[in-house]
N, C-alpha and C. Protein backbone atom coordinates (compact mmCIF):
# COMPACT_ATOMS: atom_id res chain seq x y z
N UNK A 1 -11.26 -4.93 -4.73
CA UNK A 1 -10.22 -4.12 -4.13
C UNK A 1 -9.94 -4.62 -2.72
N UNK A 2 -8.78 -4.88 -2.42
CA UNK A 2 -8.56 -5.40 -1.14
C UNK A 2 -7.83 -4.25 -0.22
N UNK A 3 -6.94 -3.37 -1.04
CA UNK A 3 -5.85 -2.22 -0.65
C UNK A 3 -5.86 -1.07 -1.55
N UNK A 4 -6.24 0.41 -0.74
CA UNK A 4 -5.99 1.24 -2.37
C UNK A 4 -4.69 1.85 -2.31
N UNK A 5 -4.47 3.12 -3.20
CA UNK A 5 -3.21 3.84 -2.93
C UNK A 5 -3.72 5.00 -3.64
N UNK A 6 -2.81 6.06 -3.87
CA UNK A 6 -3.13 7.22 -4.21
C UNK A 6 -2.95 6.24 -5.82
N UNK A 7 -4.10 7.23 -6.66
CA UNK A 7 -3.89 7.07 -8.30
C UNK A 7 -4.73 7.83 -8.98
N UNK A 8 -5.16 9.01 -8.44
CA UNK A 8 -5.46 10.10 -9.29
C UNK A 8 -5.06 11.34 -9.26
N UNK A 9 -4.57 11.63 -10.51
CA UNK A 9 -3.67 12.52 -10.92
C UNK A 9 -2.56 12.24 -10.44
N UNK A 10 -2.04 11.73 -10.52
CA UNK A 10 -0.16 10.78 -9.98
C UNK A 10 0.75 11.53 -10.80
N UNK A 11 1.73 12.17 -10.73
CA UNK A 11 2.56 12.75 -11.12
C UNK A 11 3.71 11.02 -11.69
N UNK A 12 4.02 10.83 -13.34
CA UNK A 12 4.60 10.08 -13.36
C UNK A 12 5.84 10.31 -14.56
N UNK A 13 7.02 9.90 -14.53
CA UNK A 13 7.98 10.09 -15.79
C UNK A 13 7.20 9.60 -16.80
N UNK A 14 7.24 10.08 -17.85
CA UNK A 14 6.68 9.57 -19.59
C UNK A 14 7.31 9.38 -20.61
N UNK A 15 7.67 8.56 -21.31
CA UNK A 15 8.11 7.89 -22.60
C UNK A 15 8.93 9.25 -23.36
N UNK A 16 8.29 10.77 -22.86
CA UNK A 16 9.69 11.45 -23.56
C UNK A 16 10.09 12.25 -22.42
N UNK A 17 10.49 11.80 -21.25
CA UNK A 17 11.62 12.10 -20.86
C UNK A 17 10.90 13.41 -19.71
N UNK A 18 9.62 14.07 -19.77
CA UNK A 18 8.80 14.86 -19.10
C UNK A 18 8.00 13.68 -17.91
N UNK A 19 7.28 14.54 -16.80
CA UNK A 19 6.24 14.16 -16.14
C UNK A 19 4.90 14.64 -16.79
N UNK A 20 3.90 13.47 -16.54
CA UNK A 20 2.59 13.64 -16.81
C UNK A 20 1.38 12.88 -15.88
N UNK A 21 0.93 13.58 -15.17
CA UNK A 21 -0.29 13.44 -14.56
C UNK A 21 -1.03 12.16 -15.15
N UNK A 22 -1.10 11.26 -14.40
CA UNK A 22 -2.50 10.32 -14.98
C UNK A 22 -2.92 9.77 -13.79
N UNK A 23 -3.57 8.74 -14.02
CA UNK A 23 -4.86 8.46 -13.44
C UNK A 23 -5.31 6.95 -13.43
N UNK A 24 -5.48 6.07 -12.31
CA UNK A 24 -5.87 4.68 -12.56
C UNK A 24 -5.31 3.48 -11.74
N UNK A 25 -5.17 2.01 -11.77
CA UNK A 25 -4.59 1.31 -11.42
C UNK A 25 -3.23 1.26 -12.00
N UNK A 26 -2.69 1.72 -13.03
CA UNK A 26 -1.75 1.80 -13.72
C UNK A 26 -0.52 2.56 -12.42
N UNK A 27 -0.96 3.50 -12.04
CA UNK A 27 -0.39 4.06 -10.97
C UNK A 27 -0.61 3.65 -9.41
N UNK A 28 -1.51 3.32 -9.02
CA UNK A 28 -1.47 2.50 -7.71
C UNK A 28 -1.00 1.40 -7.11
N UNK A 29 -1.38 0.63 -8.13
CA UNK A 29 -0.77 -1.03 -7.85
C UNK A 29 1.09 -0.98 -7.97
N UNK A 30 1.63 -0.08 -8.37
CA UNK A 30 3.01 0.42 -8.46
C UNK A 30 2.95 0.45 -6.90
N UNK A 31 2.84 1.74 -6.41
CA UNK A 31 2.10 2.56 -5.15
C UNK A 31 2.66 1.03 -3.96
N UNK A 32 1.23 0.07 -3.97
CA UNK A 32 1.23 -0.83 -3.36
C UNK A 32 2.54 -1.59 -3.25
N UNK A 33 2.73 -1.75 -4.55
CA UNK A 33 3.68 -3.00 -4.24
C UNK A 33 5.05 -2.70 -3.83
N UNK A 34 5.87 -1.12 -4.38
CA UNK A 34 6.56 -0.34 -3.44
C UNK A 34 6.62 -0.12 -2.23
N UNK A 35 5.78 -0.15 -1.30
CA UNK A 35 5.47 -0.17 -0.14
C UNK A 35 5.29 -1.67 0.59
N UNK A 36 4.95 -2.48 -0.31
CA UNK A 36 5.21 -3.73 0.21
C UNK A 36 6.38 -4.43 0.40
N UNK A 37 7.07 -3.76 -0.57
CA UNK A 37 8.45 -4.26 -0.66
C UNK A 37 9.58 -3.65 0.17
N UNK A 38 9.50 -2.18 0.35
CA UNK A 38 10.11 -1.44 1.22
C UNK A 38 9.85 -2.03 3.13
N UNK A 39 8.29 -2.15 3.22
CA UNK A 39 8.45 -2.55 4.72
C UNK A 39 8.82 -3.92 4.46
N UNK A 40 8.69 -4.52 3.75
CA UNK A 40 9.53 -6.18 3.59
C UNK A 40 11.01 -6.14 4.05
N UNK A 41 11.42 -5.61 3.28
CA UNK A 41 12.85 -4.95 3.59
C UNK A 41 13.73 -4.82 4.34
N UNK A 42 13.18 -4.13 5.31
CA UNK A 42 13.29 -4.23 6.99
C UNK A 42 12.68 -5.58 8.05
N UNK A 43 11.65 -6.42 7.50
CA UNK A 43 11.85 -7.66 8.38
C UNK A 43 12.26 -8.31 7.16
N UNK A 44 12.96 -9.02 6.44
CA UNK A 44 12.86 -9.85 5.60
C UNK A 44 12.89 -11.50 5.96
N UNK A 45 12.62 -11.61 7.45
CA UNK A 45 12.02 -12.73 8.03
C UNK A 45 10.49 -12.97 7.77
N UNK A 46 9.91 -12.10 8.05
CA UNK A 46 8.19 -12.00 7.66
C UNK A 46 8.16 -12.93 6.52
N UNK A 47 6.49 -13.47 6.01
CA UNK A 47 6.45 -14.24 5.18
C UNK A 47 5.73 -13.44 4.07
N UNK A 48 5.43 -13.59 3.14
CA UNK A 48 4.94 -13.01 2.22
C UNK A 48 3.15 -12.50 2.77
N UNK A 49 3.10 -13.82 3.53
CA UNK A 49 1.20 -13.09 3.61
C UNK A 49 1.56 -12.90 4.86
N UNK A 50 2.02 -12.91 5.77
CA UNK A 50 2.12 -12.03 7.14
C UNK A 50 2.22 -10.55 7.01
N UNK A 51 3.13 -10.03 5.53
CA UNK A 51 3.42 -8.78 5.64
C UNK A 51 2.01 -8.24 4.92
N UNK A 52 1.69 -8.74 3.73
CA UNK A 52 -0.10 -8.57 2.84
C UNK A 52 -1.30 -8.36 4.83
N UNK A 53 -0.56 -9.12 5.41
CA UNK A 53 -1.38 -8.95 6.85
C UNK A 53 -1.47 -7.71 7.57
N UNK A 54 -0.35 -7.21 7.83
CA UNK A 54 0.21 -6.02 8.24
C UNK A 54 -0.50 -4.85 7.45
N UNK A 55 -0.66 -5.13 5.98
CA UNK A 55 -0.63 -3.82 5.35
C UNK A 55 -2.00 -3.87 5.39
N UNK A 56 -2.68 -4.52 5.31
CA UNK A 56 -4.11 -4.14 5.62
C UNK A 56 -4.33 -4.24 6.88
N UNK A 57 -3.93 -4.73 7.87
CA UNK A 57 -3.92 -3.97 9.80
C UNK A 57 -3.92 -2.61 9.59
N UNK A 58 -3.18 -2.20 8.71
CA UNK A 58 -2.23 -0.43 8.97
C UNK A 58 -3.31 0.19 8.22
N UNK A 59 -3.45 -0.39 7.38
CA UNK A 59 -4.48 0.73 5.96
C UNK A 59 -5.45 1.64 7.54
N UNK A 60 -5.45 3.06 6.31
CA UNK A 60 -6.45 3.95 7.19
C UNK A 60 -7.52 3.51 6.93
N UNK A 61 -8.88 3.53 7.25
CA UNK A 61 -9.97 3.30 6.98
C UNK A 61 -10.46 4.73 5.44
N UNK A 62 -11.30 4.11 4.33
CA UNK A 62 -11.51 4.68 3.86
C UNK A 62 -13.31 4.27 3.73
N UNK A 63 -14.18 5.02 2.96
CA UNK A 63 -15.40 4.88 2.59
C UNK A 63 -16.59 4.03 3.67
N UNK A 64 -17.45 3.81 3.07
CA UNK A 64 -18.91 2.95 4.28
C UNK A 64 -18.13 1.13 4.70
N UNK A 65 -18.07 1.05 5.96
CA UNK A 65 -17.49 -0.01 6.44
C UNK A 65 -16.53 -0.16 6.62
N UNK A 66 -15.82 -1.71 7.63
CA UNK A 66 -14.62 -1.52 7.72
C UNK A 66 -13.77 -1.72 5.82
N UNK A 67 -14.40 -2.94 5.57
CA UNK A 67 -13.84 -3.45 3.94
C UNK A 67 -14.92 -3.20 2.96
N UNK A 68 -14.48 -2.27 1.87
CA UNK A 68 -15.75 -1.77 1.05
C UNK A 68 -14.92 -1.74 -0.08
N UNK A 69 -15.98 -2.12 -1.21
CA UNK A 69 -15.86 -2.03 -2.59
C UNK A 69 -14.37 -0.95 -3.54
N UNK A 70 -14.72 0.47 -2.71
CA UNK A 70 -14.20 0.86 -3.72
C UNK A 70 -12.52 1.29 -2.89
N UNK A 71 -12.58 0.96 -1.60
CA UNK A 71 -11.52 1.24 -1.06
C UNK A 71 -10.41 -0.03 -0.06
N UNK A 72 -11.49 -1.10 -0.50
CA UNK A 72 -11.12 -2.42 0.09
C UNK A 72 -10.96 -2.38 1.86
N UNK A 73 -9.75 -2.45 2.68
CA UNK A 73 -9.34 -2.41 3.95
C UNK A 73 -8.90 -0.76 3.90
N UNK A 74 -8.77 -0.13 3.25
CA UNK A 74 -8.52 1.61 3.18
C UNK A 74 -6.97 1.66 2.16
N UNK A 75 -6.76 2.61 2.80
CA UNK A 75 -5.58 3.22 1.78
C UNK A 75 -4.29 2.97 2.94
N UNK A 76 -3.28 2.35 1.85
CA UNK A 76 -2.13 1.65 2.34
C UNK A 76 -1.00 2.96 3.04
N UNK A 77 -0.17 2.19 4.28
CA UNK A 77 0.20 3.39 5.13
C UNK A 77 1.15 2.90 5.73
N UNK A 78 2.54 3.21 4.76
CA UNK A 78 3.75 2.48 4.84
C UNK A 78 4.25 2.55 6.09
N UNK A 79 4.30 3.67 7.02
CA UNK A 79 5.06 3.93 8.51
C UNK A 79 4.05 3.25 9.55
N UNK A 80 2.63 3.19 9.31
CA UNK A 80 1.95 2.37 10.26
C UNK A 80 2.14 1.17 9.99
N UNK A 81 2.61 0.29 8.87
CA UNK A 81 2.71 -0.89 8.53
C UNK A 81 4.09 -0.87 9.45
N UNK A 82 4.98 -0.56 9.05
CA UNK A 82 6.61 -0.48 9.68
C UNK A 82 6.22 -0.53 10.85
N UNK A 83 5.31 0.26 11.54
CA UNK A 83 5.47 0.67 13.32
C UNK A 83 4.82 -0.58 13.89
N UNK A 84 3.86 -1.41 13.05
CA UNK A 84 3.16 -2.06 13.63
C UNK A 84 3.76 -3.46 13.75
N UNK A 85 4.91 -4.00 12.52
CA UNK A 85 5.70 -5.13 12.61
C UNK A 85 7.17 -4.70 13.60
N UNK A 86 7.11 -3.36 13.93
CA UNK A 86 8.14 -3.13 14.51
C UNK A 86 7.70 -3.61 16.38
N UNK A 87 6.47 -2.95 16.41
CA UNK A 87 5.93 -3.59 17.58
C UNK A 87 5.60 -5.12 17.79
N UNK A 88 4.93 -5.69 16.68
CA UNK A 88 4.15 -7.12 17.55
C UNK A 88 5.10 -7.85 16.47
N UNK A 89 5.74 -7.88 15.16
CA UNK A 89 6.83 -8.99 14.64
C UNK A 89 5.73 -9.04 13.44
N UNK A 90 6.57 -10.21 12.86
CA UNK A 90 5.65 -10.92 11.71
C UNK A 90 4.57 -11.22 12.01
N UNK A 91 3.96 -11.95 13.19
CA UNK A 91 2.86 -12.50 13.72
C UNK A 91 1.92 -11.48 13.97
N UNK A 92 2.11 -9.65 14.08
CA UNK A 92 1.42 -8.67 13.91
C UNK A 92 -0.31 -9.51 13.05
């Protein structure tokens, strides 16, 4: 795990047309990469791993250490990512 996101109990559309609660990477890695793409968005000068840079600068800290197993660099944090390329650039 390098980045987490919310993915338990995720409220998601389902195959008939209702929402259903689930649970997993199935729902996070969505999570992530939405958010990667959204603060991309706004610099779309940044490089692909400058912004992967940013988003783990921003992550909150989660679990024992700064980078740990089950929460990697913490949980991803789209407006601190934004505030933080908004301050120092791509090179953040």
């Amino acid at each position: 795990t390098e980045i987490a996101a919310p993915g338990v109990s995720t409220k998601s559309t389902w195959n008939d047309g209702k929402y259903k609660s689930i649970s997993g990477t199935s729902m996070a890695c969505p999570h992530v990469a939405g958010v990667a793409l959204m603060v991309w968005s706004h610099f779309p000068t940044c490089k692909n791993s400058q912004i992967r840079n940013v988003l783990i600068r921003s992550a909150a800290e989660r679990g024992q250490g700064k980078c740990n197993p089950e929460y990697g660099h913490g949980i991803i944090q789209g407006k601190s990512a934004y505030d933080l390329l908004e301050k120092e650039g791509c090179t953040a």
